[in-house]
C-alpha atoms as a PDB file:
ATOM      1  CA  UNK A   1      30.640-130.955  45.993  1.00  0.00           C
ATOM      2  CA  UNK A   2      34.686-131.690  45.566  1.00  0.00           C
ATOM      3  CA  UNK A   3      35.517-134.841  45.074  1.00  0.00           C
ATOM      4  CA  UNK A   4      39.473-134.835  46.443  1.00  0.00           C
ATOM      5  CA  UNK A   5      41.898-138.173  45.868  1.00  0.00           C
ATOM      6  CA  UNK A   6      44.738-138.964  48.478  1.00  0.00           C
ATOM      7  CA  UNK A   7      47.600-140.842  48.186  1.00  0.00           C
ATOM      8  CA  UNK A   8      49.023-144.047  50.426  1.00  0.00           C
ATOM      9  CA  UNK A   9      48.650-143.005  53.952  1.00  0.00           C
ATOM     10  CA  UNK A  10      50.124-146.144  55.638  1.00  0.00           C
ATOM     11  CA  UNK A  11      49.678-144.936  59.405  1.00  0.00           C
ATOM     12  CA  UNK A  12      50.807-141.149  59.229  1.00  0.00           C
ATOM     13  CA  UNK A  13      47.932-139.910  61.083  1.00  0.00           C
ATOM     14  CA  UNK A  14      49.000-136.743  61.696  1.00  0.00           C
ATOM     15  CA  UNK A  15      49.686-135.510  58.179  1.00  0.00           C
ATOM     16  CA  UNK A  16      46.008-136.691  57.141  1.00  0.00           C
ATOM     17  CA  UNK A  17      44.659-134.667  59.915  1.00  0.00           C
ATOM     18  CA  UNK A  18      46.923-131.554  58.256  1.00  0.00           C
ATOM     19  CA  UNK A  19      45.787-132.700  55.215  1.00  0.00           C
ATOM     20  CA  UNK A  20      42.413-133.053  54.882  1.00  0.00           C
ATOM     21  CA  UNK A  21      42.175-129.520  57.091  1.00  0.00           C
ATOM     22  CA  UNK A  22      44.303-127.640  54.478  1.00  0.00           C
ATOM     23  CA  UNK A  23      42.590-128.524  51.743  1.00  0.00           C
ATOM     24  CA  UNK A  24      39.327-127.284  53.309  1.00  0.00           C
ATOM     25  CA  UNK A  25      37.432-130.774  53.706  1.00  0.00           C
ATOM     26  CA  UNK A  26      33.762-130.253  54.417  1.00  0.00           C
ATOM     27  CA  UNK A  27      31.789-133.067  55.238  1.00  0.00           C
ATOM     28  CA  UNK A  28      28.455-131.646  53.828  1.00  0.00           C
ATOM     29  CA  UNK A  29      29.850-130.915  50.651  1.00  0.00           C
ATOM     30  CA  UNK A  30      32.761-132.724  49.280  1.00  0.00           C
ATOM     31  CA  UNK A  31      33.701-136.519  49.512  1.00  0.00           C
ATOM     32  CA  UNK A  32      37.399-138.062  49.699  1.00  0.00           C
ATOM     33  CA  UNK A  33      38.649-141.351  47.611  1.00  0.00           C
ATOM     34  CA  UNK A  34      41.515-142.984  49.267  1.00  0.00           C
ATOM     35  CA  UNK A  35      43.672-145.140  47.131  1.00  0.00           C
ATOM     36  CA  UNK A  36      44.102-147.552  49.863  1.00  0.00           C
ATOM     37  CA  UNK A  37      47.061-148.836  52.242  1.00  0.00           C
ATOM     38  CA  UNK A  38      45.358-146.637  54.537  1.00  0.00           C
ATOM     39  CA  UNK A  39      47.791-148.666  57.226  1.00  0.00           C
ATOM     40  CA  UNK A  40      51.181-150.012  58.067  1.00  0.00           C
ATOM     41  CA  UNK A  41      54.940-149.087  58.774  1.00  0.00           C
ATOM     42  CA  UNK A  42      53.336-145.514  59.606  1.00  0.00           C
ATOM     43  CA  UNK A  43      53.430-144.285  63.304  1.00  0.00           C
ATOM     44  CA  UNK A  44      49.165-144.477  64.220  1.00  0.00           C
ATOM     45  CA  UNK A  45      47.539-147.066  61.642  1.00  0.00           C
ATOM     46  CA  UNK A  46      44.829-147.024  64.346  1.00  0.00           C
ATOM     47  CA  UNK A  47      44.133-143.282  63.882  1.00  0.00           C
ATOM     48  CA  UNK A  48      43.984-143.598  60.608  1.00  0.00           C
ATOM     49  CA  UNK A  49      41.299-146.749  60.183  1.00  0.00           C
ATOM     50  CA  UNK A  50      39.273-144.736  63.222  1.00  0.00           C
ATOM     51  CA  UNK A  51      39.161-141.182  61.053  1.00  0.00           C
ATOM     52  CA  UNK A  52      38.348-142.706  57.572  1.00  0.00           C
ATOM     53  CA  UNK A  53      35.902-145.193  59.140  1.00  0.00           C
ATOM     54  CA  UNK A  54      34.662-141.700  60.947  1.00  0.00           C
ATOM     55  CA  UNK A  55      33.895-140.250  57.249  1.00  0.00           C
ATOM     56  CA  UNK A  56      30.947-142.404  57.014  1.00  0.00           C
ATOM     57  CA  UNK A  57      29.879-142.358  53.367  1.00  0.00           C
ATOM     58  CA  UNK A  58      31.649-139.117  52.671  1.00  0.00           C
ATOM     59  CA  UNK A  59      34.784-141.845  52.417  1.00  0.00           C
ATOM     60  CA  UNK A  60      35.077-144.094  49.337  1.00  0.00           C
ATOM     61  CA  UNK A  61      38.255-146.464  50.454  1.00  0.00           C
ATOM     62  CA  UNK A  62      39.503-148.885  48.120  1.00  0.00           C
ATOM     63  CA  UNK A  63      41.428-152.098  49.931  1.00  0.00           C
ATOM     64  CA  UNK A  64      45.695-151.598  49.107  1.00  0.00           C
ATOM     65  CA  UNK A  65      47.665-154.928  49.777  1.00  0.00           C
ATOM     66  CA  UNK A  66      48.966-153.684  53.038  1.00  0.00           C
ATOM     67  CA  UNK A  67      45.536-153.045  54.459  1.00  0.00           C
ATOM     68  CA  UNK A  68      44.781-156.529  53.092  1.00  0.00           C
ATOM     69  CA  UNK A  69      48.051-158.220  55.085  1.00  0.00           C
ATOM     70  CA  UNK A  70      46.447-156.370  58.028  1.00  0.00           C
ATOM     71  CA  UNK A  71      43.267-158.465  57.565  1.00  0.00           C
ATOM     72  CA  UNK A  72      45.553-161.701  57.032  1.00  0.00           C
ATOM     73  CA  UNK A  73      47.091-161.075  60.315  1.00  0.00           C
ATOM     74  CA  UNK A  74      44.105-160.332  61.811  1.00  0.00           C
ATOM     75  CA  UNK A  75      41.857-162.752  60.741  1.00  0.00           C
ATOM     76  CA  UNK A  76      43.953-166.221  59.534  1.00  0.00           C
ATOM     77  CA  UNK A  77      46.861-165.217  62.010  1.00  0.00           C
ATOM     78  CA  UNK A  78      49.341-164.565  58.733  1.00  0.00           C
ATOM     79  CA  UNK A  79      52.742-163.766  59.493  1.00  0.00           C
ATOM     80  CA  UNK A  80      53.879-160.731  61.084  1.00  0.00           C
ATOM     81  CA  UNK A  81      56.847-159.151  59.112  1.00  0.00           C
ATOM     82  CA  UNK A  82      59.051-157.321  60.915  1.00  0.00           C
ATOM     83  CA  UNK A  83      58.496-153.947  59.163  1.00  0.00           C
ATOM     84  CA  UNK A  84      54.424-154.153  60.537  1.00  0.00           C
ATOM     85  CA  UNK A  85      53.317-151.411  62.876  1.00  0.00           C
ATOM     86  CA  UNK A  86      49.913-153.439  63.229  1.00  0.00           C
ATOM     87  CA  UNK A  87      49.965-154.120  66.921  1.00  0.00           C
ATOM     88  CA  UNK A  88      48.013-151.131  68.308  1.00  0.00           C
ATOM     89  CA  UNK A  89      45.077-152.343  66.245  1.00  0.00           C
ATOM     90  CA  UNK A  90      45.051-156.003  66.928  1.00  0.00           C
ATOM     91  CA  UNK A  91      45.195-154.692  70.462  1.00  0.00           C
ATOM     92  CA  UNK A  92      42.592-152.141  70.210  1.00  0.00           C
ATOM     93  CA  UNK A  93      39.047-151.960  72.236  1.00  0.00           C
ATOM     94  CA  UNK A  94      37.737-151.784  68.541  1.00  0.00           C
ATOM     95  CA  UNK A  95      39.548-154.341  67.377  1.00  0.00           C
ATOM     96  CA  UNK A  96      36.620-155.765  65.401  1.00  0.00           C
ATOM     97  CA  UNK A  97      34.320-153.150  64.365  1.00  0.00           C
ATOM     98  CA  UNK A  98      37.061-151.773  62.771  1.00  0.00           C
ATOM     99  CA  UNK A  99      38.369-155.220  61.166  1.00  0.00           C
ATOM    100  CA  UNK A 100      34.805-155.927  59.863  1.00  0.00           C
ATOM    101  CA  UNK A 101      34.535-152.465  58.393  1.00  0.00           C
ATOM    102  CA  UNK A 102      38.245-152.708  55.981  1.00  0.00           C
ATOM    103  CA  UNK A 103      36.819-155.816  55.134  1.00  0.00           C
ATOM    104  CA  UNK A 104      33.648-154.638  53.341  1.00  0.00           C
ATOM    105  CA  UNK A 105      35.794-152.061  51.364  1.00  0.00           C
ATOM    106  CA  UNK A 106      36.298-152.549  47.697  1.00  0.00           C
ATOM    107  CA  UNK A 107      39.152-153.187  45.630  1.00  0.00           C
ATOM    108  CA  UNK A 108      38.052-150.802  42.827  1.00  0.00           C
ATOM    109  CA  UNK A 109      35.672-148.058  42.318  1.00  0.00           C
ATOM    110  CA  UNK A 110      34.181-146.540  39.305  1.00  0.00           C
ATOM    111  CA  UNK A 111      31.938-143.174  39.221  1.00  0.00           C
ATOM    112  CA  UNK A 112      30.289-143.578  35.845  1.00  0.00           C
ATOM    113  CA  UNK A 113      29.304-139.954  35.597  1.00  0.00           C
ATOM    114  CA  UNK A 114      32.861-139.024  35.462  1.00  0.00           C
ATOM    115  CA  UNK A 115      34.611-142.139  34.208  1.00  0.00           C
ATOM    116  CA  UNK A 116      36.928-142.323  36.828  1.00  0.00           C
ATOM    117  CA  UNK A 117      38.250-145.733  38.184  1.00  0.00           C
ATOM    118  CA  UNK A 118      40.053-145.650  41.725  1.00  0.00           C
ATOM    119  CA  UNK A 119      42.546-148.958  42.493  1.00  0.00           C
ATOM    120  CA  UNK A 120      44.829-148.928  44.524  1.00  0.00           C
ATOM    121  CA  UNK A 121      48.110-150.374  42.096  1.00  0.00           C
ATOM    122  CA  UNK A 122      47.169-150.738  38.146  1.00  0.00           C
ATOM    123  CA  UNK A 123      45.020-152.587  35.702  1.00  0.00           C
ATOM    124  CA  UNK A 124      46.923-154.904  33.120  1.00  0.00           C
ATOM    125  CA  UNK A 125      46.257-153.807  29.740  1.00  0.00           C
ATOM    126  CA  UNK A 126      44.018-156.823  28.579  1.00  0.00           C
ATOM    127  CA  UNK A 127      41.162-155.090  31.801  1.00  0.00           C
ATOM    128  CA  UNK A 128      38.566-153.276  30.957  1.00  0.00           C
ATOM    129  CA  UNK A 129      36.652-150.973  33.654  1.00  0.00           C
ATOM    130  CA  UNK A 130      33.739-153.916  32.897  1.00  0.00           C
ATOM    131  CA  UNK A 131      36.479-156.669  33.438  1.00  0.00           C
ATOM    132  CA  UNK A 132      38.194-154.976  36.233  1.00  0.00           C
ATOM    133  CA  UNK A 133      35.151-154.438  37.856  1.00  0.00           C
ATOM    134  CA  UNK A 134      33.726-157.789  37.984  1.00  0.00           C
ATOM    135  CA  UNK A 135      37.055-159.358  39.447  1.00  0.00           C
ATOM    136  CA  UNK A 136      37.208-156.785  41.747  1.00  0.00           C
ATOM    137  CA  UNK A 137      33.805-158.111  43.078  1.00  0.00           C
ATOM    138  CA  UNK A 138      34.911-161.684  42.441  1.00  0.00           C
ATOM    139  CA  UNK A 139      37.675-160.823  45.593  1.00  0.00           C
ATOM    140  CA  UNK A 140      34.935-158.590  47.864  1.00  0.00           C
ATOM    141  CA  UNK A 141      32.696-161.545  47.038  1.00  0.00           C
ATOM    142  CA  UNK A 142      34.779-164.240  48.307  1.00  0.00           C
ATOM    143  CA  UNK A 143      36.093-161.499  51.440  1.00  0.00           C
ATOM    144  CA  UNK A 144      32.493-161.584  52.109  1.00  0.00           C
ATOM    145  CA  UNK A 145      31.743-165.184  51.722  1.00  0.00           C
ATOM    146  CA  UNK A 146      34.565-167.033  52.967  1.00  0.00           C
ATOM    147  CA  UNK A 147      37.571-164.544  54.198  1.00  0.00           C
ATOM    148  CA  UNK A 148      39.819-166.845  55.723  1.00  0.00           C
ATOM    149  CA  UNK A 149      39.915-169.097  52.406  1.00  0.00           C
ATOM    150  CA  UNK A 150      40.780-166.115  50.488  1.00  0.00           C
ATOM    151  CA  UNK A 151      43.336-164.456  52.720  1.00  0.00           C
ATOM    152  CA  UNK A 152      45.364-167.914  53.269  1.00  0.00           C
ATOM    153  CA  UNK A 153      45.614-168.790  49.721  1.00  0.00           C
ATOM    154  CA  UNK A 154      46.281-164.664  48.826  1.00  0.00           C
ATOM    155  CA  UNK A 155      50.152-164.434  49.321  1.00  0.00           C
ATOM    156  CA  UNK A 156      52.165-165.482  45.879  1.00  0.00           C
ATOM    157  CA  UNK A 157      53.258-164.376  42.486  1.00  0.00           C
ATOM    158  CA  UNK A 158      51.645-167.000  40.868  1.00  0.00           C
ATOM    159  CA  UNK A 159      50.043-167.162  38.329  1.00  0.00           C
ATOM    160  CA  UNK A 160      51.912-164.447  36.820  1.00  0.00           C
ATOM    161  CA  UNK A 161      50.048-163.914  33.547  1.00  0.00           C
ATOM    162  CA  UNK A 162      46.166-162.952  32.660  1.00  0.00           C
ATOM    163  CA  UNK A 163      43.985-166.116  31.248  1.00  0.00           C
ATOM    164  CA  UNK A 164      39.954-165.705  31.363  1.00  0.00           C
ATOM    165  CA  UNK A 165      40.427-169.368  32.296  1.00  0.00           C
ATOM    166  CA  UNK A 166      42.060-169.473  35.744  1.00  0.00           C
ATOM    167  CA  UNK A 167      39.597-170.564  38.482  1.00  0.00           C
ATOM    168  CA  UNK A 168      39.678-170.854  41.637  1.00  0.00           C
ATOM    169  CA  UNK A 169      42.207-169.452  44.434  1.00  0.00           C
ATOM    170  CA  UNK A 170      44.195-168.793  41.132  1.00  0.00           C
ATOM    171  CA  UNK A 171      42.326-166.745  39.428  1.00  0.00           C
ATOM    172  CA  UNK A 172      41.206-164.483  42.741  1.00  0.00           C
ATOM    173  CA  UNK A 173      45.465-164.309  43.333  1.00  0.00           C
ATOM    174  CA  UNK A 174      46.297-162.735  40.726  1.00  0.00           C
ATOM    175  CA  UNK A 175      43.156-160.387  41.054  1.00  0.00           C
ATOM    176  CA  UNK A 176      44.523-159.681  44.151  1.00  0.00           C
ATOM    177  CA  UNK A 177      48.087-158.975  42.795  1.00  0.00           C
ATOM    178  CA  UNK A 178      47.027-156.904  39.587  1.00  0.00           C
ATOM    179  CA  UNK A 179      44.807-154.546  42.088  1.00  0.00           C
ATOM    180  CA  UNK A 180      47.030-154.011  45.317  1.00  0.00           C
ATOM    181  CA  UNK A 181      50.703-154.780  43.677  1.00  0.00           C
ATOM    182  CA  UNK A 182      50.997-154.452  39.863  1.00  0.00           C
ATOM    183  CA  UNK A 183      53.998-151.546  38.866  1.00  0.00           C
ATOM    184  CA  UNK A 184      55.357-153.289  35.698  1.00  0.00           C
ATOM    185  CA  UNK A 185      54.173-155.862  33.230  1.00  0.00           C
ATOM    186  CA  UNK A 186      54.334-156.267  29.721  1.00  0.00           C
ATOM    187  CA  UNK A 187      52.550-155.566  26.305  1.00  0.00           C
ATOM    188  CA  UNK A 188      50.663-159.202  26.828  1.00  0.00           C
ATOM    189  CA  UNK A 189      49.808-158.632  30.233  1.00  0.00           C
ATOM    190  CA  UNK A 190      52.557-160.670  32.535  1.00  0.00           C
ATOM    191  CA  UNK A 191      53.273-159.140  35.696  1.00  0.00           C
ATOM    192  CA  UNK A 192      56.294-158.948  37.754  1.00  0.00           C
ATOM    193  CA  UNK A 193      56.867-157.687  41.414  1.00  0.00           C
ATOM    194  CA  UNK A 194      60.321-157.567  41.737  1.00  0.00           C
ATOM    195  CA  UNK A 195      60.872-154.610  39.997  1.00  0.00           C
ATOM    196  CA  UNK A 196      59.846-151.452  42.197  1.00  0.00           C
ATOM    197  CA  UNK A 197      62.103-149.079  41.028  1.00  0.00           C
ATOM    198  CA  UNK A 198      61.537-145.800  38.652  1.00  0.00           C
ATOM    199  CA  UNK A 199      58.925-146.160  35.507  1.00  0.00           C
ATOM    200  CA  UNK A 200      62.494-146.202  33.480  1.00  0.00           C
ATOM    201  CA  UNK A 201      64.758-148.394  35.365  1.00  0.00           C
ATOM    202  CA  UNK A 202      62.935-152.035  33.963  1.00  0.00           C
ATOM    203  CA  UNK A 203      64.419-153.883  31.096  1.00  0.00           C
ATOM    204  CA  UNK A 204      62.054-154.456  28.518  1.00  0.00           C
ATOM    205  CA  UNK A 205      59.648-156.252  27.785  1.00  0.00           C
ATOM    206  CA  UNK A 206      58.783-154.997  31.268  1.00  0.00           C
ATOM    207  CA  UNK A 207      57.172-151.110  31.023  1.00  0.00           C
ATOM    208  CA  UNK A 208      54.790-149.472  33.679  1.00  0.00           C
ATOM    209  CA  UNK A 209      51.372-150.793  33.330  1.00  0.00           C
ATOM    210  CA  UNK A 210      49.709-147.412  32.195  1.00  0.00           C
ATOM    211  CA  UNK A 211      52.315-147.825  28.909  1.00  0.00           C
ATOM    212  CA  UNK A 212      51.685-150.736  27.613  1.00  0.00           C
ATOM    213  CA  UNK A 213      50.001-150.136  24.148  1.00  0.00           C
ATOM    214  CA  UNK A 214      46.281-150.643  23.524  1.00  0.00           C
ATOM    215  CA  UNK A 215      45.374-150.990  26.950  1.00  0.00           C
ATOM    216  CA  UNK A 216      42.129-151.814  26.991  1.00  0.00           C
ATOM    217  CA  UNK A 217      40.839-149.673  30.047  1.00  0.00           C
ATOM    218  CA  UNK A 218      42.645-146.843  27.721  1.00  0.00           C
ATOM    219  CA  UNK A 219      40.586-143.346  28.007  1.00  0.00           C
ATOM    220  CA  UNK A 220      39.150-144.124  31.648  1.00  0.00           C
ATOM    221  CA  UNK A 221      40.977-142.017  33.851  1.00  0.00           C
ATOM    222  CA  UNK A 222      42.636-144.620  36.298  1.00  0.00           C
ATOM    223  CA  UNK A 223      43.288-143.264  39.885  1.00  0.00           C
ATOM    224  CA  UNK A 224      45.871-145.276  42.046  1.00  0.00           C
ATOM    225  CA  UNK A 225      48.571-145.316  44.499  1.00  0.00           C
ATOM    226  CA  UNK A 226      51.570-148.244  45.814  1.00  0.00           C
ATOM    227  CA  UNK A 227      54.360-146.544  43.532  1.00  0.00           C
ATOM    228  CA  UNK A 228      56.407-143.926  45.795  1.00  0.00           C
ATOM    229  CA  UNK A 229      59.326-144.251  42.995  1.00  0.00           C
ATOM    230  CA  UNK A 230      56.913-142.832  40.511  1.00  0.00           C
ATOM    231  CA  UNK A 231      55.486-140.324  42.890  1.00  0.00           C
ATOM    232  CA  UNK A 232      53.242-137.912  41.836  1.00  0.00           C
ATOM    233  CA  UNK A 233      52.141-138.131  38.146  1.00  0.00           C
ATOM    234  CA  UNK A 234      49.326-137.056  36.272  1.00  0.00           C
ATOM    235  CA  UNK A 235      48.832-137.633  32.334  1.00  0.00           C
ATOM    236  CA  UNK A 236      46.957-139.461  30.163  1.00  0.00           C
ATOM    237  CA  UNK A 237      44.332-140.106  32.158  1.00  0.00           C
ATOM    238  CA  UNK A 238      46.645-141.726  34.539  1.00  0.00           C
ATOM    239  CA  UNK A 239      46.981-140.115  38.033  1.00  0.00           C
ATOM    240  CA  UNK A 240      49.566-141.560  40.504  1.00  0.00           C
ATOM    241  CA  UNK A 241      49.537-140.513  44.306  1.00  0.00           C
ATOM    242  CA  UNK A 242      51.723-142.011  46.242  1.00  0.00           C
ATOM    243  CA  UNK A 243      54.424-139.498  47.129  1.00  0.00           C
ATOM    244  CA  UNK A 244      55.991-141.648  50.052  1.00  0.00           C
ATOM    245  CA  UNK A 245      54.569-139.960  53.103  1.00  0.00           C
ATOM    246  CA  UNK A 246      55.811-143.191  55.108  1.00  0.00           C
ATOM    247  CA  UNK A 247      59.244-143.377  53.579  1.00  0.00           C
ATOM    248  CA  UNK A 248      59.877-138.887  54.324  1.00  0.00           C
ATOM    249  CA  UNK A 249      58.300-137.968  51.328  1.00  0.00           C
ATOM    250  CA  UNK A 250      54.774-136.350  51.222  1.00  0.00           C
ATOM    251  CA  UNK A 251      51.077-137.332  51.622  1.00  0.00           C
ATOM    252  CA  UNK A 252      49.542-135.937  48.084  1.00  0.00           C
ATOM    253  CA  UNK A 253      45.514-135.197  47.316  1.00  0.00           C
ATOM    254  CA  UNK A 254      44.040-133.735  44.029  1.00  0.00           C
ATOM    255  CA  UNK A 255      40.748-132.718  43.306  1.00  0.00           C
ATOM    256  CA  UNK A 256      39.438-134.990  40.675  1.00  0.00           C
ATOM    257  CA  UNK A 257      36.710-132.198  40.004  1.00  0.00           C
ATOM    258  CA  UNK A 258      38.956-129.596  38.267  1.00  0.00           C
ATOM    259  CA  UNK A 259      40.427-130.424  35.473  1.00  0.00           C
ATOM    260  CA  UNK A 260      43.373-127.898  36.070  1.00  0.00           C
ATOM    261  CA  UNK A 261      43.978-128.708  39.355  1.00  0.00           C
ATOM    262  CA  UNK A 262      47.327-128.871  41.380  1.00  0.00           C
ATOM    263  CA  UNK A 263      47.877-131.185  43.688  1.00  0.00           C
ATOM    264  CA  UNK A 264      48.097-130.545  47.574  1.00  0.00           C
ATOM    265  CA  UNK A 265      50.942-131.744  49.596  1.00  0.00           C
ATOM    266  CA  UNK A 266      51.963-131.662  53.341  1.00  0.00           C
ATOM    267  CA  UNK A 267      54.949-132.636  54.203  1.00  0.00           C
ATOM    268  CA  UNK A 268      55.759-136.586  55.949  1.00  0.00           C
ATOM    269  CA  UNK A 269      57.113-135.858  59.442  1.00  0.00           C
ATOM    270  CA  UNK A 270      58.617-139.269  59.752  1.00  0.00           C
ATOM    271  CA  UNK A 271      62.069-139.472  59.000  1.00  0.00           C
ATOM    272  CA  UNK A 272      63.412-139.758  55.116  1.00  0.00           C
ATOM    273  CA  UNK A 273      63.924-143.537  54.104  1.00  0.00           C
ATOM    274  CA  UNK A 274      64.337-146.114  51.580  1.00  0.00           C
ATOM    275  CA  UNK A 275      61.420-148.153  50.513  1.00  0.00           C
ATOM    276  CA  UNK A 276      61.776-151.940  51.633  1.00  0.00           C
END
């Protein structure tokens, strides 16, 4: 059994067709993690949430913030940006089969046998797999529970910094944030989202989240997506997929089962862009 990793998909159906063919997906064998946004600003989010929902268990999805947005607007009627490419799913036949299932799907995953964690953006450095975990839960909890209380009160920046104390809708926000949008905080764990540049283009204090020093998740191999400007980058236990398939880039997968691996690519036939 290979256990392969792909990157944001965000709609572009057709390359994870191409995808998942050339790197010789069988579904008795092998098993796929997806890093999340599985949906939006692509061409066919609707392909997309009917193939991995297809996978059955041979899929392990973790939610991304735009598949959340998607359950927003689906669910608590949350604003429509102008950049969403949601409509064929709101409209479709399976409207709410598929709905339901991306709303069972975790925020983070962790295979114990290999001591690999799958989120979709980061952990702040104060997490450990334990902690990260349990708030991950804390979210699919209240998703489960209550999902319109959780998706109105999601959207914000606040609170922008990690206390064990924060209850409430604050404490599942900025759960929420750290898992779907976190790129760049600092050493003591405050987060910022208006930064979405290169690793190297933030002022300090702010540094990518994998840098900050004595992370506490350190030595857990983290697997994760959201950051086209990073693209592609494996070290220090650290792998980073998102190689902008939406924006003209590519749509990446690795297999998390060889330790020398390369990672596949197929080209994004959608035409080259700047990230919003």
């Amino acid at each position: 059994m290979a256990r392969w990793a792909i990157g944001d998909i965000q709609g572009c159906a057709d390359e994870l067709t191409a995808l998942i063919a050339r790197i010789g997906f069988r579904p008795d064998r092998d098993r796929i993690w997806f890093v999340g946004d599985l949906v939006n600003r692509g061409p066919d989010s609707l392909k997309v949430l009917r193939l991995v929902r297809s996978l059955a268990d041979n899929a392990i999805c973790v939610l991304g913030n735009h598949d959340l947005h998607l359950l927003a607007v689906a669910l608590v009627k949350a604003k429509v940006r102008k950049s969403d490419t949601l409509k064929p799913i709101l409209e479709a036949p399976d409207r709410d089969v598929l709905i339901e299932w991306l709303a069972e799907r975790p925020l983070a995953h962790y295979a114990a046998s290999a001591d690999d964690l799958l989120v979709h953006a980061g952990v702040v450095p104060q997490w450990s797999v334990d902690d990260t975990l349990a708030l991950a839960s804390e979210v699919q909890q209240a998703l489960r529970s209550d999902p319109r209380a959780l998706l109105a009160a999601m959207y914000g920046d606040e609170p922008d910094r990690w206390q064990s104390t924060l209850k409430g809708p604050d404490r599942l926000r900025f759960a929420v944030n750290v898992l779907t949008r976190l790129r760049f905080c600092t050493a003591d764990g405050r987060i910022d989202f208006r930064q979405k540049g290169k690793p190297d283009s933030a002022p300090p204090p702010w540094m990518p989240w994998f840098k900050t020093p004595n992370r506490a998740a350190a030595g857990t191999r983290i697997i994760f997506g959201h950051w086209s400007a990073l693209g592609y980058h494996n070290a220090d236990d650290v792998v980073g997929l998102d190689t902008g398939c939406v924006w003209g880039g590519a749509l990446t997968a690795l297999n998390l089962d060889e330790p020398w691996a390369k990672p596949v690519s197929v080209p994004s036939r959608q035409p080259r862009s700047i990230e919003e």
